[in-house]
Protein backbone atom coordinates (compact mmCIF):
# COMPACT_ATOMS: atom_id res chain seq x y z
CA UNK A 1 119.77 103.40 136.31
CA UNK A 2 117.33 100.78 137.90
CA UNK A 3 118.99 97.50 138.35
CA UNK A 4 116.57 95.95 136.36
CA UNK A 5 116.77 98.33 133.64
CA UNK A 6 119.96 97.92 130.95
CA UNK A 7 121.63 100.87 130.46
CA UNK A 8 122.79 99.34 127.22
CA UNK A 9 119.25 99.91 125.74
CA UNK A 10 118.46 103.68 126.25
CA UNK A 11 122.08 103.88 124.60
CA UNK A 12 121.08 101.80 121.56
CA UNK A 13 117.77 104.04 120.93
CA UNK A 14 119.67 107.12 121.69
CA UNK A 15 122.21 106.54 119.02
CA UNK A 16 118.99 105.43 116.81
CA UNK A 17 117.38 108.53 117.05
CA UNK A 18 120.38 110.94 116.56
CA UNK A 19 120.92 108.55 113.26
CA UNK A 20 117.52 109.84 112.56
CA UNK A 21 118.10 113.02 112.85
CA UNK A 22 121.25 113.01 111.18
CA UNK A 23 120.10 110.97 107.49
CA UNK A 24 116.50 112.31 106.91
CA UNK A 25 115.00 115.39 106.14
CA UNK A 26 111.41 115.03 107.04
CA UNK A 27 111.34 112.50 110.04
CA UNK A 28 108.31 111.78 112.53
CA UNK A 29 107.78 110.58 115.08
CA UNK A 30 104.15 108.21 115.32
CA UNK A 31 102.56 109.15 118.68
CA UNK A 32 99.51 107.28 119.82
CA UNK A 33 99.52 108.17 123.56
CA UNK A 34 100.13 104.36 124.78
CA UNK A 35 103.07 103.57 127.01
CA UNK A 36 105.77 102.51 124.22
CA UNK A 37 105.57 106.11 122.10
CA UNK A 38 105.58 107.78 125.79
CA UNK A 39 109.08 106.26 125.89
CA UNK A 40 109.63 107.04 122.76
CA UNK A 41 109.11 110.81 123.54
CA UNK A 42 111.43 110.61 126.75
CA UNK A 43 114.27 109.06 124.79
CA UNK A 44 114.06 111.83 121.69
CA UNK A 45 114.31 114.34 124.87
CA UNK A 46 117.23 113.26 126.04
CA UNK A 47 118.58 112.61 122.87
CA UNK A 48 118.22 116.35 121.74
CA UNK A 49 118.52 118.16 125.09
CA UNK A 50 118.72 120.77 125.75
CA UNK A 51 117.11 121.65 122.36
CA UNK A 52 113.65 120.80 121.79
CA UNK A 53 112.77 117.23 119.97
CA UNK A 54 113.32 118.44 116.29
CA UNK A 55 110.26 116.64 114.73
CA UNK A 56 106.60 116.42 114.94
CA UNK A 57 104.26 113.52 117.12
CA UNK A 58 101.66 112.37 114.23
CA UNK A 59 98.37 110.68 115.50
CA UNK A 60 96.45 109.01 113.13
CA UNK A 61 93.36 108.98 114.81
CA UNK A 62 90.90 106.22 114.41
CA UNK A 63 87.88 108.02 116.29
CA UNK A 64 87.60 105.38 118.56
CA UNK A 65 90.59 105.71 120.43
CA UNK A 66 90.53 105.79 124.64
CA UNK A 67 89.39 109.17 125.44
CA UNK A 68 91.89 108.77 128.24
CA UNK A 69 94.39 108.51 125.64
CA UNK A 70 93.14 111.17 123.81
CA UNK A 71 93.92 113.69 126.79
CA UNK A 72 96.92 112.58 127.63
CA UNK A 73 98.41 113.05 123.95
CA UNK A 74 97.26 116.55 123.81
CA UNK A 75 98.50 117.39 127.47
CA UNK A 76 101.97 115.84 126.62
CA UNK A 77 102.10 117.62 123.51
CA UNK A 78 101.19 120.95 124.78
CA UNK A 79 103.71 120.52 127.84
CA UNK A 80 106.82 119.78 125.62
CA UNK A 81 106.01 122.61 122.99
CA UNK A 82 106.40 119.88 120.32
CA UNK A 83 104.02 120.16 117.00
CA UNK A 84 101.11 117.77 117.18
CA UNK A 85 99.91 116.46 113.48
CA UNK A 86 96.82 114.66 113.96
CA UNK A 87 94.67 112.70 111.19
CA UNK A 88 91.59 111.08 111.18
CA UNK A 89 90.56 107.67 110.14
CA UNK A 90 87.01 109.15 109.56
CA UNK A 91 88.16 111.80 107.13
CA UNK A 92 89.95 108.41 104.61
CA UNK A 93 85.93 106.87 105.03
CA UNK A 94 84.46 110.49 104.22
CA UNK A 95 86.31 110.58 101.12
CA UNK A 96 85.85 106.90 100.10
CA UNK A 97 89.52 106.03 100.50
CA UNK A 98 88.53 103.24 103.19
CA UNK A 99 85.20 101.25 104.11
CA UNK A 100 83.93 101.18 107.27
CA UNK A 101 83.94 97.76 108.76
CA UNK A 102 80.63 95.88 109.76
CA UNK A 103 79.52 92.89 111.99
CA UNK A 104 80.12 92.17 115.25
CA UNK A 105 83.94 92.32 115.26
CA UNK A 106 84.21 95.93 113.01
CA UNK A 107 86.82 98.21 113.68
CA UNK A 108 88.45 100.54 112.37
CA UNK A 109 92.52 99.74 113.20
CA UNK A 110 93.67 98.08 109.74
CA UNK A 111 91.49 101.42 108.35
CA UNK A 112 94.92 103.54 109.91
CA UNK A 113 97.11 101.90 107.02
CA UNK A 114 95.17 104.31 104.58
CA UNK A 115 95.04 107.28 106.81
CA UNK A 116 99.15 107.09 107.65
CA UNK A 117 99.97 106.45 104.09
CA UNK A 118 98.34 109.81 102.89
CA UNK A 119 100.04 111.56 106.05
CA UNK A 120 103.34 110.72 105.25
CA UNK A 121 102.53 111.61 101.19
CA UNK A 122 101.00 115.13 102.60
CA UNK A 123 104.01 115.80 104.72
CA UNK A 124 106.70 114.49 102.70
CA UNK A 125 107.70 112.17 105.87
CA UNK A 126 111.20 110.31 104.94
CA UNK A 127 111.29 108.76 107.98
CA UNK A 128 108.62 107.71 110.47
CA UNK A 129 109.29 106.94 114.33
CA UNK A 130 107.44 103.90 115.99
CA UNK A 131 107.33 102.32 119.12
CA UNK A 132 107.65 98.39 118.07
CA UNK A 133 109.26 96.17 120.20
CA UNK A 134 110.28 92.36 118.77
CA UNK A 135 108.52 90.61 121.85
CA UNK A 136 104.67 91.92 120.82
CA UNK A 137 104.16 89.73 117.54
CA UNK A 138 106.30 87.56 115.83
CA UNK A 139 106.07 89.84 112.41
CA UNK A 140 108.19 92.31 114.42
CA UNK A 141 110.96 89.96 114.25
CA UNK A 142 111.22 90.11 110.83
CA UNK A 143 111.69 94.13 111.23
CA UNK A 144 115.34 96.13 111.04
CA UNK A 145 115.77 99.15 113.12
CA UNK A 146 115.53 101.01 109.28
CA UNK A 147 112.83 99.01 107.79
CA UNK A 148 112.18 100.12 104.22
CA UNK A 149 109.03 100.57 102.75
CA UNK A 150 108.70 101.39 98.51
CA UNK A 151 106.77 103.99 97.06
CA UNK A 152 103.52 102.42 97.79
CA UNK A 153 104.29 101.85 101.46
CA UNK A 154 104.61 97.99 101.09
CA UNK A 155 106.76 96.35 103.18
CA UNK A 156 109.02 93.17 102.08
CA UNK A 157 110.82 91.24 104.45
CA UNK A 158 113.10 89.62 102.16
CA UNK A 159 114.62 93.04 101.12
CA UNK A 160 115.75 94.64 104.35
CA UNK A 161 119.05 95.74 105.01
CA UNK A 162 121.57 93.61 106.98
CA UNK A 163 122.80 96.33 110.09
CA UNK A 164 125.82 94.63 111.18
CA UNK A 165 128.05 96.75 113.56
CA UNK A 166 125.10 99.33 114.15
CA UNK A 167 125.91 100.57 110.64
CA UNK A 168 122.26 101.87 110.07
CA UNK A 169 121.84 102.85 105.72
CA UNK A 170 119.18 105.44 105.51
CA UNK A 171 119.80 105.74 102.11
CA UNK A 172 116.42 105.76 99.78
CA UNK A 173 114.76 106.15 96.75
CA UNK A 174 112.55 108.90 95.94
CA UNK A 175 109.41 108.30 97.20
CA UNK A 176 110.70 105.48 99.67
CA UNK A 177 110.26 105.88 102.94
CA UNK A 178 111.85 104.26 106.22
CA UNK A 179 109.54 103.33 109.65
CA UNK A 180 112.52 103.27 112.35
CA UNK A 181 112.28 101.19 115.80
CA UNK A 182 114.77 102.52 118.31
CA UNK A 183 112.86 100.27 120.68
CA UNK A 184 112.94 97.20 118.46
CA UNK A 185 115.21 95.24 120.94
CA UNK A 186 113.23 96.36 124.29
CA UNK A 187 110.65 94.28 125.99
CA UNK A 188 107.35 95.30 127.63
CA UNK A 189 109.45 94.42 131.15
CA UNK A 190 112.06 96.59 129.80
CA UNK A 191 109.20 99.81 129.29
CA UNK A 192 107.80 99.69 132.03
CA UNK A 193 111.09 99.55 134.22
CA UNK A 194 111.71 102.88 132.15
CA UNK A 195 108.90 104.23 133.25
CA UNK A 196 109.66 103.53 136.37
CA UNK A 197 113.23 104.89 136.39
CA UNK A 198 112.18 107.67 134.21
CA UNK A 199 108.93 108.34 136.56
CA UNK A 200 107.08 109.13 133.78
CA UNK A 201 103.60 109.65 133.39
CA UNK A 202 100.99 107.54 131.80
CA UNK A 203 97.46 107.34 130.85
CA UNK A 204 95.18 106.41 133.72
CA UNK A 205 93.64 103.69 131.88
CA UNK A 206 96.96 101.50 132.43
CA UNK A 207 96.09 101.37 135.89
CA UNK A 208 93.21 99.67 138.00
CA UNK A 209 90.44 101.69 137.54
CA UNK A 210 86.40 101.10 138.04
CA UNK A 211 85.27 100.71 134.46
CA UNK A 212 81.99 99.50 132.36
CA UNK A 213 82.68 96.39 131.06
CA UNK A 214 81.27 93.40 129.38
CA UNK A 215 82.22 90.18 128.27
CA UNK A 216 83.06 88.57 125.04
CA UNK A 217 85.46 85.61 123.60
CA UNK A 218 86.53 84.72 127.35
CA UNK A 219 87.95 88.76 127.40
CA UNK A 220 86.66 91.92 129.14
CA UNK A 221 85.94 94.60 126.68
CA UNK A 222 85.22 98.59 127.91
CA UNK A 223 81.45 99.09 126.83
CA UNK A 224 81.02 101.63 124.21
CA UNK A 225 78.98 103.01 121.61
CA UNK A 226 81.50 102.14 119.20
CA UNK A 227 81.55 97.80 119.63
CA UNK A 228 78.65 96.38 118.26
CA UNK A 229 77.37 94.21 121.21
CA UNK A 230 74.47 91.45 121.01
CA UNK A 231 72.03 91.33 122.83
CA UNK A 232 73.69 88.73 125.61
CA UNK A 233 76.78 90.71 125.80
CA UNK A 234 75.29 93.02 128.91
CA UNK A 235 77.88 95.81 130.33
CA UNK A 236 78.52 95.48 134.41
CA UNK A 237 80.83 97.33 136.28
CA UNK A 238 84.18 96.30 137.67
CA UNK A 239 88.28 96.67 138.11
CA UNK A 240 90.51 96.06 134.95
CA UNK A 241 93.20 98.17 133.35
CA UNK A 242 94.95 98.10 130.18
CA UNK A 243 98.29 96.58 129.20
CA UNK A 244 98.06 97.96 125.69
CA UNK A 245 96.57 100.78 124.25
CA UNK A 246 94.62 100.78 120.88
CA UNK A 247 91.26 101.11 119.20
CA UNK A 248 88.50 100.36 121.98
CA UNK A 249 87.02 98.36 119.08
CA UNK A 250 90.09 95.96 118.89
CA UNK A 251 91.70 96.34 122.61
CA UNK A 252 90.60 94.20 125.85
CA UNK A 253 91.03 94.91 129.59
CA UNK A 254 92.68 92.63 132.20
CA UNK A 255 91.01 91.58 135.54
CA UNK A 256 93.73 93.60 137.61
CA UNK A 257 94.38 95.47 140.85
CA UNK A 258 97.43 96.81 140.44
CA UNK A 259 97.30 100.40 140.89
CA UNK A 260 101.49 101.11 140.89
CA UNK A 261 103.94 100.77 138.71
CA UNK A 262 105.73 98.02 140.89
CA UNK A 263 102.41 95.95 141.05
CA UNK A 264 102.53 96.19 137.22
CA UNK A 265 105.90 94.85 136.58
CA UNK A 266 105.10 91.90 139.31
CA UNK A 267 101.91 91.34 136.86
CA UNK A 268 103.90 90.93 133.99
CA UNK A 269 106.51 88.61 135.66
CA UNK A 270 103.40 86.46 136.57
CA UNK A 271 101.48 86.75 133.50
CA UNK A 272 101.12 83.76 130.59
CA UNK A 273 99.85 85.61 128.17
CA UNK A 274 101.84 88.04 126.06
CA UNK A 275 100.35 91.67 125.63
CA UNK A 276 99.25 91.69 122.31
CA UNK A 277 96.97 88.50 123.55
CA UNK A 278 94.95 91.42 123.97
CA UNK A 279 94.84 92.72 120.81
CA UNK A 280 91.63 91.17 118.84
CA UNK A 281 93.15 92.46 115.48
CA UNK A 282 95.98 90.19 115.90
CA UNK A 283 93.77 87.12 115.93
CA UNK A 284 92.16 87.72 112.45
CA UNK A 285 94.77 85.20 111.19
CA UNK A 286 98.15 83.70 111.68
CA UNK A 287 99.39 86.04 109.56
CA UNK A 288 97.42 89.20 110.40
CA UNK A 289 99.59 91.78 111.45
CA UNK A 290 102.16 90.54 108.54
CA UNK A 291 100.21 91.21 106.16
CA UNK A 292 98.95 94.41 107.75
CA UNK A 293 102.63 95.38 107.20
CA UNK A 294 102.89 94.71 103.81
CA UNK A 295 99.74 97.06 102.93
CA UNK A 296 101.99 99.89 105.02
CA UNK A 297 100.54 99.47 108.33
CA UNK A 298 102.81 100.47 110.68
C-alpha cells in the first residue's frame, strides 16, 4: 500500500461492507459518480471478489448533475456488469411531491431527500451505502457507521447505536432503514491517496480543465442554463477543476492547475479551505446539512 495510505482503513470498510452484506436483505449502494462513491465501488470489489458486487448503484438524479459525471456513472456501471437504478429529481416535481426552487440561489439538491426516500420505499432498500466521510461537515460527526433512520426516513442523533469493539447492530424495525458509511473515518487526503494506489479512474472534471465560468460570492461557478445568473454575473473562460462533485446549481470550481493526481494531493496539503467550502448548500445555515439529515437526506 502507499505509504501515505493506512492499510488499517480499506480493512475497516472491507469488514463494513461484508457486515452489509451479511445483516440486510435489500442493501444499496448510493452512487453519484464523484470521487468518494468511486471508492466506494473499488472497496465492494474487493470485498466480494471474485464474485460480482451483490447490490445495485442507485443515482438519484437531480437533472442538473455534471454531464461529465453523468458519463462516467454509466461507463463504470456498464464496465462492472453491476445494475444501475437511476431516479429523477424531475419526476418527484412532475408529480407534485417537491417544488422547484426559485431566485437566484435555486437548486434542486435538498429536492433529492424526496426522490431517495420514494427509491428506497419502491425497492424495499434495508440498507443504503454512502460515501460520507466525518472531515466534510461537522453533522457527519454525529453519524455511526449504521446510522438508523425510522419509518419516515428521519434521522435522530440522540438515538444511534453505541459500536464499541466494531460490534455493528443491523437489527431494525419494519419499515426502518439503515444509511451505512464504510468511509466514515477516511479523509479527503485519505481518497485521493486511494485513488492513487488503486489507480482508479475519475471524472475529468476533477482535473484542470478549460471551462466557462463566471463569478459569484467570491467563487467560480461553471456557466449553465440551469443557475440563474444576473445580469453582472458574465461567463469568461478559464482553468478550474472540481474538488467535489454535486448539483452544478450548488457546486463551485477552484482556480487550479493541477492536472495529476500527485498535484492534487499537494493542493489539498496546501489548501485552507475544507471541500465542502465549496458546497453553496452547506451555507444556507449553521445547521443546514443537519437538518437536511433529519428530513432523510442522505
Amino acid at each position: 500500500m502507499n505509504k501515505h495510505f493506512p492499510k488499517q482503513l480499506e480493512d475497516e470498510a472491507i469488514y463494513i461492507l461484508r457486515e452489509v452484506a451479511a445483516q440486510f436483505e435489500r442493501p444499496a449502494l448510493l452512487f453519484s459518480g464523484g470521487k468518494d462513491s468511486i471508492t466506494l465501488v473499488r472497496l465492494a470489489q474487493k470485498a466480494f471478489y471474485p464474485g460480482k458486487i451483490p447490490f445495485p448503484l442507485v443515482h438519484v438524479d437531480t437533472g442538473h448533475n455534471f454531464p461529465e459525471t453523468i458519463s462516467f456513472r454509466d461507463q463504470l456501471a456498464k464496465e462492472l456488469g453491476v445494475e444501475l437504478i437511476v431516479r429523477n429529481v424531475e419526476d418527484s416535481i412532475k408529480a407534485g411531491k417537491a417544488k422547484e426552487e426559485t431566485g437566484k440561489y435555486a437548486s434542486r439538491n435538498a429536492l433529492q431527500t424526496v426522490t431517495l426516500l420514494d427509491t428506497i420505499e419502491e425497492f424495499k432498500f434495508d440498507a443504503c451505502i454512502g460515501g460520507a466521510r466525518r472531515d466534510e461537515e461537522k453533522a457527519r460527526a454525529k453519524e455511526r457507521i449504521f446510522s438508523v433512520r425510522n419509518d419516515f426516513g428521519e434521522w435522530d442523533s440522540k438515538k444511534q447505536r453505541p459500536e464499541l469493539f466494531e460490534m455493528l447492530n443491523g437489527k431494525i424495525e419494519l419499515g426502518e432503514n439503515v444509511r451505512v458509511f464504510p468511509i466514515s473515518n477516511w479523509t479527503e487526503l485519505d481518497v485521493w491517496n486511494y485513488i492513487k494506489e488503486e489507480n482508479l479512474e475519475i471524472p475529468s472534471i476533477y482535473f484542470a480543465h478549460e471551462r466557462e465560468v463566471f463569478d459569484r460570492d467570491g467563487m467560480i461557478w461553471s456557466d449553465s442554463e440551469f443557475i440563474n445568473k444576473s445580469e453582472d454575473e458574465v461567463p469568461y473562460k478559464t482553468i478550474v477543476r472540481f474538488r467535489t462533485v454535486g448539483d452544478m446549481t450548488c457546486t463551485a470550481a477552484v482556480s487550479s492547475t493541477a492536472s495529476h493526481i500527485d498535484q492534487i494531493i499537494e493542493e489539498i496539503l496546501e489548501a485552507e479551505i475544507s471541500e465542502r467550502g465549496a458546497r453553496i448548500d452547506d451555507k444556507r445555515s449553521e445547521a443546514a446539512m443537519e437538518k437536511r439529515k433529519q428530513q432523510g437526506y442522505f
